[in-house]
N, C-alpha and C. Protein backbone atom coordinates (compact mmCIF):
# COMPACT_ATOMS: atom_id res chain seq x y z
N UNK A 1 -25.98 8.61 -4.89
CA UNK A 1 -24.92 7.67 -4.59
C UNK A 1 -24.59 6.82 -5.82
N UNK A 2 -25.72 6.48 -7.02
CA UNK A 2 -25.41 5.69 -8.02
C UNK A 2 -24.61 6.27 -8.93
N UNK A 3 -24.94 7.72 -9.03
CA UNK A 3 -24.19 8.77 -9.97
C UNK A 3 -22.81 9.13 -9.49
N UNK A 4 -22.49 8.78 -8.10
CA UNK A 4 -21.19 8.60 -8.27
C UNK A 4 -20.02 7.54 -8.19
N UNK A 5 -20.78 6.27 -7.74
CA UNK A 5 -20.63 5.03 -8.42
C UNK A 5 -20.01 4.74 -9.49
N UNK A 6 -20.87 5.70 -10.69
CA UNK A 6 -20.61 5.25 -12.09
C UNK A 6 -19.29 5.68 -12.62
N UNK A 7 -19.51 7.59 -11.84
CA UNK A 7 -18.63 8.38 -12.16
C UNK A 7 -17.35 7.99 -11.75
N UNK A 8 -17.36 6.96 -10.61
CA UNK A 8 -15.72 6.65 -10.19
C UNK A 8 -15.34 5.33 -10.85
N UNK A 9 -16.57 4.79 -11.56
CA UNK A 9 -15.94 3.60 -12.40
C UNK A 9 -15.27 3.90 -13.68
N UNK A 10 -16.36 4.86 -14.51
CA UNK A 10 -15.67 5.54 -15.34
C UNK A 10 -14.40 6.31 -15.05
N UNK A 11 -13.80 6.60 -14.06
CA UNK A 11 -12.76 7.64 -14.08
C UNK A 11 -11.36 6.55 -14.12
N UNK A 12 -11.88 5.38 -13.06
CA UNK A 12 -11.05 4.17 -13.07
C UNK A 12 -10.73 3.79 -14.10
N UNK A 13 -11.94 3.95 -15.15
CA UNK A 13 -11.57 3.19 -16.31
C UNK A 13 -10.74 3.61 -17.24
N UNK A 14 -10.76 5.16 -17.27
CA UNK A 14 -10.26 5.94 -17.82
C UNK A 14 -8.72 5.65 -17.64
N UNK A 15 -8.65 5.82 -16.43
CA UNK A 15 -7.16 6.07 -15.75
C UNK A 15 -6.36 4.81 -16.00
N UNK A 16 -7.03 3.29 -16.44
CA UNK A 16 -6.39 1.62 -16.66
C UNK A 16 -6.39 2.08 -18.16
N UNK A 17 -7.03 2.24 -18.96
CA UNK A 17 -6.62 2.86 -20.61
C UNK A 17 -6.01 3.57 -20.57
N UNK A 18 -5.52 4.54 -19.51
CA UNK A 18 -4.03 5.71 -19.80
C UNK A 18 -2.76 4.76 -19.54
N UNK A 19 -3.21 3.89 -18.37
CA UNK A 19 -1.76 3.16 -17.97
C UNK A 19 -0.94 2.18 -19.01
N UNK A 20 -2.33 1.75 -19.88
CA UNK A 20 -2.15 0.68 -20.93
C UNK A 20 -1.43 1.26 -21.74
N UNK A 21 -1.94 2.85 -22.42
CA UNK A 21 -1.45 3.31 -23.63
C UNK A 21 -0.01 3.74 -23.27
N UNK A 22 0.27 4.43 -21.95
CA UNK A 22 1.43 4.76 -21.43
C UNK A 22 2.29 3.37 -21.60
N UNK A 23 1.95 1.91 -21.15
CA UNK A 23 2.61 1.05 -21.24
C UNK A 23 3.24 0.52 -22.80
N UNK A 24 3.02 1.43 -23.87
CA UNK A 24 3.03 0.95 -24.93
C UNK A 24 4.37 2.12 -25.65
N UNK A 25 4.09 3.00 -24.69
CA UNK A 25 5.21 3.89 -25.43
C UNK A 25 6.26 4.09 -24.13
N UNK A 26 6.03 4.03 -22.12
CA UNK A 26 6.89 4.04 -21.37
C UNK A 26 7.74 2.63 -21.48
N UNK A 27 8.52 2.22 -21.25
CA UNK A 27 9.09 1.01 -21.21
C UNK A 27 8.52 0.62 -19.47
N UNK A 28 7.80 -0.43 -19.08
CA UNK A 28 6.91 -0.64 -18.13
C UNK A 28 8.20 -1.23 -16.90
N UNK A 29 8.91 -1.93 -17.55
CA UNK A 29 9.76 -2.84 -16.53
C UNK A 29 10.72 -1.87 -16.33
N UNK A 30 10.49 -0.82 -16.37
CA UNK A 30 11.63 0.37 -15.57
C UNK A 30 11.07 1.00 -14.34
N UNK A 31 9.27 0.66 -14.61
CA UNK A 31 8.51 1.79 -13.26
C UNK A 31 7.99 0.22 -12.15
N UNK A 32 7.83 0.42 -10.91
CA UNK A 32 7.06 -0.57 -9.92
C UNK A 32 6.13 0.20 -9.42
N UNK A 33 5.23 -0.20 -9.36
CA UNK A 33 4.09 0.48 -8.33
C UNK A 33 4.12 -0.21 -7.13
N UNK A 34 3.77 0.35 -6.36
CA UNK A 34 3.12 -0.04 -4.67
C UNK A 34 2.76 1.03 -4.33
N UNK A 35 2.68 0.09 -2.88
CA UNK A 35 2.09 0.71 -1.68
C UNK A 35 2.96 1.66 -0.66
N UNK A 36 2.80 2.39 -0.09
CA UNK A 36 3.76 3.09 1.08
C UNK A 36 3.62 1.75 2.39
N UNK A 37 4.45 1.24 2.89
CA UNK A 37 4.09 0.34 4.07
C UNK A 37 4.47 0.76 5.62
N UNK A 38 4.95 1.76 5.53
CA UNK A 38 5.25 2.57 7.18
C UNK A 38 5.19 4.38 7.27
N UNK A 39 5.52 4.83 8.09
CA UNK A 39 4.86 6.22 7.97
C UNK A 39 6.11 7.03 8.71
N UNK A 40 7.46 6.74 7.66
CA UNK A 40 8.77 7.60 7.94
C UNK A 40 8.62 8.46 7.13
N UNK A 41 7.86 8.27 5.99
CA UNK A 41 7.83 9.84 5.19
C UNK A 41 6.41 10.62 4.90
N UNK A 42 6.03 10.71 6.49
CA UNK A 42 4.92 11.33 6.68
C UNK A 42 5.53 12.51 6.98
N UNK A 43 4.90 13.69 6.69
CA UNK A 43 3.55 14.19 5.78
C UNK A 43 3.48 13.53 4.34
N UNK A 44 4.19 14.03 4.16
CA UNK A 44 4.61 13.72 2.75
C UNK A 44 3.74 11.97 2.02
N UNK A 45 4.21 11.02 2.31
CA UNK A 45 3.60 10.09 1.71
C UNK A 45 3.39 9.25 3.12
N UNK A 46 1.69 8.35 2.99
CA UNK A 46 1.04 7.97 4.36
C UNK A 46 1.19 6.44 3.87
N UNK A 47 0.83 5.58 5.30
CA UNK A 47 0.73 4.57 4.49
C UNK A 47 -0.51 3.97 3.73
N UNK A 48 -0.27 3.61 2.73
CA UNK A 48 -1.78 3.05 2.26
C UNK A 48 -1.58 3.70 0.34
N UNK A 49 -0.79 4.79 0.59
CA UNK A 49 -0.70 6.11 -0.68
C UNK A 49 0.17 5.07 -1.58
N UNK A 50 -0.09 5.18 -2.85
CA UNK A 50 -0.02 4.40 -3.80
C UNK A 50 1.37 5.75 -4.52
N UNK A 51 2.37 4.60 -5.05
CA UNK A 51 3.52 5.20 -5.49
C UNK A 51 3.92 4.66 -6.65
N UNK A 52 4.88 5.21 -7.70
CA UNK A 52 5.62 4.71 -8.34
C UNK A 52 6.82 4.64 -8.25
N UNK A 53 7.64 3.52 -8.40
CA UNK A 53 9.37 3.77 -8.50
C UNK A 53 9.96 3.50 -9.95
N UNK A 54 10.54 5.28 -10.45
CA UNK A 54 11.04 5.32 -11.64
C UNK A 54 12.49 4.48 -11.53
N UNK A 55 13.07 3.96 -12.08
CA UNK A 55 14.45 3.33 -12.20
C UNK A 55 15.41 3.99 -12.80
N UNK A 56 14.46 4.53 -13.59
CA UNK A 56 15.38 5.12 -14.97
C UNK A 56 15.85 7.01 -14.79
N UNK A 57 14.92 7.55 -13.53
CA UNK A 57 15.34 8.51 -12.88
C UNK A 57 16.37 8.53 -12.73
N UNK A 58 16.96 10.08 -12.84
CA UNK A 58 18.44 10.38 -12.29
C UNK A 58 18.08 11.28 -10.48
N UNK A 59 18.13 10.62 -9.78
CA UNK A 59 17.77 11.36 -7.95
C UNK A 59 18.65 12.66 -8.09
N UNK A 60 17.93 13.71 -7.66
CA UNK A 60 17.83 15.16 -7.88
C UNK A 60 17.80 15.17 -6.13
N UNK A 61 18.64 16.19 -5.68
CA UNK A 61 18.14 16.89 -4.11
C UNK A 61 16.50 17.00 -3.96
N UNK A 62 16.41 16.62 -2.91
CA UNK A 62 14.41 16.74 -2.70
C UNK A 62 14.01 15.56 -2.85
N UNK A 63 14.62 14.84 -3.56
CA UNK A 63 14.08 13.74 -4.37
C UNK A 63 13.89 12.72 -3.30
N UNK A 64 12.24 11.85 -3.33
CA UNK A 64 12.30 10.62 -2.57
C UNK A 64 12.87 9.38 -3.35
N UNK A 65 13.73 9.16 -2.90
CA UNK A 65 14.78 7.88 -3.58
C UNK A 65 14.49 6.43 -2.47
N UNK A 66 14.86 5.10 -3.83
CA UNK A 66 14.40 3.85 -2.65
C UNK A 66 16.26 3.70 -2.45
N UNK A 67 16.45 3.21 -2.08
CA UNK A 67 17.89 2.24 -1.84
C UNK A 67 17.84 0.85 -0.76
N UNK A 68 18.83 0.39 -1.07
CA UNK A 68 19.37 -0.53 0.18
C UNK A 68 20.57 -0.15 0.22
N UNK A 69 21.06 -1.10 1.56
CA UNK A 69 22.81 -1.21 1.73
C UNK A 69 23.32 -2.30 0.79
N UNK A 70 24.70 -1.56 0.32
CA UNK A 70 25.36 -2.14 -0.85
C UNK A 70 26.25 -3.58 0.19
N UNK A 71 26.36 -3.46 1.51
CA UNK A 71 27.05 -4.44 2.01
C UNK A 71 27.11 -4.47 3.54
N UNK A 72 27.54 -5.56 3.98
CA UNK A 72 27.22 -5.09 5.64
C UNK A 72 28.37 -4.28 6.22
N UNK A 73 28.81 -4.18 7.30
CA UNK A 73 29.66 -3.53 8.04
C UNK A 73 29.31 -1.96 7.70
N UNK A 74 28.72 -1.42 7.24
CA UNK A 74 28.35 -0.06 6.91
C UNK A 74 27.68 0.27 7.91
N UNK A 75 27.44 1.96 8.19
CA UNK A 75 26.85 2.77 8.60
C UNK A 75 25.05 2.50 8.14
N UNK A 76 25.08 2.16 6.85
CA UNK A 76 23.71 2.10 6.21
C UNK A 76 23.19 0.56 6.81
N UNK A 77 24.11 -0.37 7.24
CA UNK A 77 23.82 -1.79 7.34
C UNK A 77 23.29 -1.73 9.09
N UNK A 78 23.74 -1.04 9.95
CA UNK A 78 23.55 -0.15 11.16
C UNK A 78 22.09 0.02 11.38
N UNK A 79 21.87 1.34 10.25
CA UNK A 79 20.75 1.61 10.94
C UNK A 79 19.46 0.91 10.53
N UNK A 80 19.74 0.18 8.66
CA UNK A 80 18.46 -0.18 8.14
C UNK A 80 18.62 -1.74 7.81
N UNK A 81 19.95 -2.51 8.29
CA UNK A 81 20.07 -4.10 7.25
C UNK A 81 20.00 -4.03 6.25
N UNK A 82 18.92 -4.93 5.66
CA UNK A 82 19.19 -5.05 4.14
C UNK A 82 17.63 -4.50 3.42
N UNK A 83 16.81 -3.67 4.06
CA UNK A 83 15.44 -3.46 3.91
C UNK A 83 15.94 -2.78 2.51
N UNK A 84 14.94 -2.58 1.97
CA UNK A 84 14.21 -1.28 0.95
C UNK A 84 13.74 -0.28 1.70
N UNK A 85 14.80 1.25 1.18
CA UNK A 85 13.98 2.24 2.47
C UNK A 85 13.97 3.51 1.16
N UNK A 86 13.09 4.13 1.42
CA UNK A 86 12.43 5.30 0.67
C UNK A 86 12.18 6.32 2.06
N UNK A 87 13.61 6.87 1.00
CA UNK A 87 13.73 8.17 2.07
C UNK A 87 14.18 9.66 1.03
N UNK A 88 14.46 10.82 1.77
CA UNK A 88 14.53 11.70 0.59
C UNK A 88 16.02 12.26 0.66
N UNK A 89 16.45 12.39 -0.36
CA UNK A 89 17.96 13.06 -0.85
C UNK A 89 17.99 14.19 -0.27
N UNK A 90 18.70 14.41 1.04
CA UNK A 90 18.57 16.36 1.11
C UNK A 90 19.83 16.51 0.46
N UNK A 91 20.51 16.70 0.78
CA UNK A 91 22.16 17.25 0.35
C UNK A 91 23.27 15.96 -0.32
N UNK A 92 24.45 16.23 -0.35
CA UNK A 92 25.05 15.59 -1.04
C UNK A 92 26.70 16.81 -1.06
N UNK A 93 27.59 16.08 0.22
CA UNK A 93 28.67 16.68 0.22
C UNK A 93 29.86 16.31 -1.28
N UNK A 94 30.75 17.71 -1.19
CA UNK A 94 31.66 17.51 -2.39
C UNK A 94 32.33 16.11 -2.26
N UNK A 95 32.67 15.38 -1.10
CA UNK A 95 33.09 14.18 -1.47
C UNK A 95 32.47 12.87 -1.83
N UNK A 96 30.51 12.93 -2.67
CA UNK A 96 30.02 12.00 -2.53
C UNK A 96 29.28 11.89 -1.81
N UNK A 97 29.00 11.80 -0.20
CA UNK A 97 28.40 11.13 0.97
C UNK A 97 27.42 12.02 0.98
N UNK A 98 25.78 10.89 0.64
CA UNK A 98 24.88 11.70 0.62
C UNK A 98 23.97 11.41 1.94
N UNK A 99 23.29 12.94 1.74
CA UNK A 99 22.70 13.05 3.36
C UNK A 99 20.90 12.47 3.06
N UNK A 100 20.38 11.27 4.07
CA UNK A 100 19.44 10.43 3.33
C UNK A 100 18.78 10.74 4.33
N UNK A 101 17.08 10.96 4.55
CA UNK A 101 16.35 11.17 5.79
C UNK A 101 14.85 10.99 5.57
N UNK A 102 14.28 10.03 6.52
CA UNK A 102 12.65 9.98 6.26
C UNK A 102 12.21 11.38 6.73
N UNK A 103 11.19 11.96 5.90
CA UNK A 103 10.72 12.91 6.18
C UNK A 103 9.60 13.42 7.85
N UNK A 104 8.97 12.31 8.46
CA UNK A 104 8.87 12.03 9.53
C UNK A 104 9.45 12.37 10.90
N UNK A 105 9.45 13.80 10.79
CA UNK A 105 10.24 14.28 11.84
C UNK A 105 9.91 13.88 13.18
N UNK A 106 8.49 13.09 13.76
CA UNK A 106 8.69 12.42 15.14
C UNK A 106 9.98 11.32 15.00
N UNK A 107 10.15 10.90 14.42
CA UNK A 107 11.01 9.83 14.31
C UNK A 107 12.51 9.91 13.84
N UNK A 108 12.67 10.88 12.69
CA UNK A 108 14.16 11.48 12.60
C UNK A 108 14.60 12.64 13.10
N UNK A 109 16.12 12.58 13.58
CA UNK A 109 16.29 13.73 14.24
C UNK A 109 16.91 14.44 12.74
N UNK A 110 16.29 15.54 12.17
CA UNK A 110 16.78 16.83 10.97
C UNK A 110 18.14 17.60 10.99
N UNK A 111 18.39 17.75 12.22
CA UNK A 111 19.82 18.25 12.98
C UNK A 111 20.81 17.52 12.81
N UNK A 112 20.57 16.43 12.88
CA UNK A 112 22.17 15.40 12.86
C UNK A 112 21.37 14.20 11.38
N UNK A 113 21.87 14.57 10.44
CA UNK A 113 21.12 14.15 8.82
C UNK A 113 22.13 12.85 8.99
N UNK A 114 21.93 11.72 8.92
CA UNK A 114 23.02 10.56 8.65
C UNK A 114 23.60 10.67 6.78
N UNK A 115 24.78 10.48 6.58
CA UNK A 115 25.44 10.44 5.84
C UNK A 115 26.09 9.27 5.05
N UNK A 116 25.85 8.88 4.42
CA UNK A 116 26.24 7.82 3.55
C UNK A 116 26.94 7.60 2.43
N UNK A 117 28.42 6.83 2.34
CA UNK A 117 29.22 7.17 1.16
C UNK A 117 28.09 6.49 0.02
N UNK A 118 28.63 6.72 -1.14
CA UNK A 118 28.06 6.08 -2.46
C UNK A 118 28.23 4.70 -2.41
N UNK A 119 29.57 4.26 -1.88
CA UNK A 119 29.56 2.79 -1.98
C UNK A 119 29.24 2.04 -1.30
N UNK A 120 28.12 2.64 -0.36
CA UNK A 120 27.86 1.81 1.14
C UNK A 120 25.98 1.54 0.36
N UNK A 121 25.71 2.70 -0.42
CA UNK A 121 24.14 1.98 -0.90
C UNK A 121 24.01 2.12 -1.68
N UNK A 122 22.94 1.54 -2.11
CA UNK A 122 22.53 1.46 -4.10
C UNK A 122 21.11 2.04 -4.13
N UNK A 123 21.34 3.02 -5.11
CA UNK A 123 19.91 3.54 -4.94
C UNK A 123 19.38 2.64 -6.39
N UNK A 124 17.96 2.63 -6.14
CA UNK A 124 17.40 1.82 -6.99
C UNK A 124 16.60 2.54 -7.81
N UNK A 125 16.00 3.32 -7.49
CA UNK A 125 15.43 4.71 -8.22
C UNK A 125 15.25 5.60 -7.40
N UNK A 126 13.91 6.83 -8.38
CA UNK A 126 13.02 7.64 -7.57
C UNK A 126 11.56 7.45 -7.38
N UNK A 127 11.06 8.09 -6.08
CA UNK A 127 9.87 7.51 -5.74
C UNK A 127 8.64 9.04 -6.23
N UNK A 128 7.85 8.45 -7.26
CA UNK A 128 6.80 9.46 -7.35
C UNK A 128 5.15 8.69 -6.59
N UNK A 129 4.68 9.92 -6.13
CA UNK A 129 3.40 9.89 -5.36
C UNK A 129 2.40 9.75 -6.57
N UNK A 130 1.22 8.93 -6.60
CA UNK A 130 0.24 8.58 -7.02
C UNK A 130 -0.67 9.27 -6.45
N UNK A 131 -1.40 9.96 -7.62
CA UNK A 131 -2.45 11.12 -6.22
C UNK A 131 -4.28 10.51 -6.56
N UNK A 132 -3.96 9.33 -6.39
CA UNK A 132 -5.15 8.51 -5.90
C UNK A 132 -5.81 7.18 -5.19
């Protein structure tokens, strides 16, 4: 039990000297770390699972993206107010209106994808998983 004690302090330690040196050549105030705080994009990310949000990402289809609503009276103001929601990019019709969905299929229906013009939310970045 002591031998692996050590081994997970050292690995910790390892991993705060990568973040440092990374902080010296990533520009830091572009990434946020947290926490996952609800479990809409389960399987996929649980709560408790430690994330990053790139800013400086360009959101790709697949992609878990954060946003809010850009204003009220929207469709986006409807279903979420004014939260921070991290959900994933499936599609994206020729006129713009992209199709946004927690991965959490007890909870979203996949069949009817809600749709959102560009000017109704602001995406703020993309969300990468921390795999520790």
């Amino acid at each position: 039990m002591k031998k692996i004690l050590i081994a997970s302090g050292i690995i910790l330690s390892v991993l705060a000297m990568l973040f440092l040196a990374l902080g010296y050549v990533i520009d830091t105030r572009d990434l946020e770390f947290g926490k996952v705080e609800t479990n809409s994009m389960e399987p996929t990310l649980k709560p408790g699972d430690w994330d990053v949000l790139d800013r400086k990402a360009t959101p790709k289809i697949g992609d878990i993206i954060v946003f809010h609503c850009a204003h009220e009276n929207t469709k986006c103001f409807e279903m979420y107010e004014s939260d921070r929601i991290g959900h994933r990019l499936t599609s994206i019709d020729p006129d713009g209106c992209m199709h946004i969905i927690g991965d959490n299929k007890e909870i979203f229906n996949w069949d009817t994808l809600p749709c959102f013009p560009p000017e109704d939310i602001v995406i703020e970045g993309v969300i990468h998983k921390l795999w520790f």
